[in-house]
Protein backbone atom coordinates (compact mmCIF):
# COMPACT_ATOMS: atom_id res chain seq x y z
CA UNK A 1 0.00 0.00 0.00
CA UNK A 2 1.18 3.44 -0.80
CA UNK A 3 1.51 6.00 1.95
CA UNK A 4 1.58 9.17 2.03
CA UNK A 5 3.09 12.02 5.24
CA UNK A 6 0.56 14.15 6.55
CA UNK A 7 1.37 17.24 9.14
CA UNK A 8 -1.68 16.88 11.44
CA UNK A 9 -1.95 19.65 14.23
CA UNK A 10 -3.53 18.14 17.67
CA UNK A 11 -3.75 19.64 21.36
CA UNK A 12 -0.49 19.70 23.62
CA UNK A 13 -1.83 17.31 25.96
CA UNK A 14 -3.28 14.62 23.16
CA UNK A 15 -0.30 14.70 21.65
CA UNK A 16 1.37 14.01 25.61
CA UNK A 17 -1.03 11.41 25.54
CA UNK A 18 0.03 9.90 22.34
CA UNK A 19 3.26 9.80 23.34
CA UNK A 20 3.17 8.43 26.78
CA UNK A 21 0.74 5.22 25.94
CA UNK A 22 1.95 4.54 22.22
CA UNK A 23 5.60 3.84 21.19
CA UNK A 24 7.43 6.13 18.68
CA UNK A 25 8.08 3.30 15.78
CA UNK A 26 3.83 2.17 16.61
CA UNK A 27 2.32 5.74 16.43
CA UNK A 28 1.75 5.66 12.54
CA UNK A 29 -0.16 2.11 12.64
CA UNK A 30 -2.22 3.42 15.97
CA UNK A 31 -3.49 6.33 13.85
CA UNK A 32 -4.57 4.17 10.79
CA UNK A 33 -6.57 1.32 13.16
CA UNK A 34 -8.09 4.52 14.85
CA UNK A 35 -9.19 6.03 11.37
CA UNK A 36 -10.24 2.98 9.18
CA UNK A 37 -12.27 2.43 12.33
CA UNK A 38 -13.59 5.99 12.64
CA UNK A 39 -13.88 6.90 8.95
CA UNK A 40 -16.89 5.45 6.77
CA UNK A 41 -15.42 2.89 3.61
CA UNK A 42 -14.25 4.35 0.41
CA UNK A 43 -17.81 2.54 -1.19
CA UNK A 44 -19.84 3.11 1.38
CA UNK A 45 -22.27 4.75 -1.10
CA UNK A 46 -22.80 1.44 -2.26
CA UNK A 47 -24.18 -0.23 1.33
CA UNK A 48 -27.91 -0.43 1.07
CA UNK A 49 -28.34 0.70 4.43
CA UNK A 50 -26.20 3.73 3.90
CA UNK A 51 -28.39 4.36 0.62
CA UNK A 52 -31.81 4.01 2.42
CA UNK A 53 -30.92 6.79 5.52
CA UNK A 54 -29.78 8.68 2.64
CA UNK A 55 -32.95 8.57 0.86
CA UNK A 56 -34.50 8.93 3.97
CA UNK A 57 -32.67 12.33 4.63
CA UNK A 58 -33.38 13.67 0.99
CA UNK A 59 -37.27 12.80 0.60
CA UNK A 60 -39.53 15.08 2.86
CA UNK A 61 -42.77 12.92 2.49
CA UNK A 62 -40.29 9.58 3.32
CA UNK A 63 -38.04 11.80 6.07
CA UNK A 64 -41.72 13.03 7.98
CA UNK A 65 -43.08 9.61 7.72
CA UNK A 66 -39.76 8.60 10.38
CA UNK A 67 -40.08 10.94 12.12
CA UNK A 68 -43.91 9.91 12.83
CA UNK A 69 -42.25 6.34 13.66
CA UNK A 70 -39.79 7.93 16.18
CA UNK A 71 -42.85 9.09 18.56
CA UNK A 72 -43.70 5.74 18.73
CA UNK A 73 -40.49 4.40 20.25
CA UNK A 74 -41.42 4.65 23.53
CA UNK A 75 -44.74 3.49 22.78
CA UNK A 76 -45.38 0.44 26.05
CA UNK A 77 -42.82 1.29 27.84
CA UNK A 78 -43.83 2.06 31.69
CA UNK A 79 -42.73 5.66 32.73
CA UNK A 80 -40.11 3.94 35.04
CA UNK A 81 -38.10 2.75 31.68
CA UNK A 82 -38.64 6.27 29.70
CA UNK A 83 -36.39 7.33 32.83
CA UNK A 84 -33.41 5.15 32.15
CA UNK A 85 -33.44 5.84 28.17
């Protein structure tokens, strides 16, 4: 795999903390597990359920219609349970 050297600016203290809990020659591999973990796939426009929120968030009619299901979540739930959502 190609790489490529990036300059990335972080807080004093994070970058203390990177320091202190990740060896020098390990940093570069901690920060790729943390972003291919973080960041969404290259083709995640091709994941159906990416695709339906999508459509979801575009389509008004389709986008009210959720939200209409979202007052229902609580529906049967006894006010003691609301409480610990």
């Amino acid at each position: 795999m190609e790489t490529r050297q990036l300059l990335v600016r972080i807080p004093e203290q994070l970058a203390r903390r990177l320091k202190r809990h990740v060896p020098a020659r390990a940093r570069s591999a901690y920060i790729q597990r943390l972003l291919e973990q973080a960041l969404p796939a290259e083709d995640g426009e091709d994941d159906p359920l990416y695709r339906a929120a999508h459509d979801v968030e575009q389509d008004e009619r389709l986008a009210g219609e959720m939200a209409e299901w979202d007052v229902t979540v609580s529906d049967g739930l006894t006010p003691e349970a609301r409480s610990r959502r």
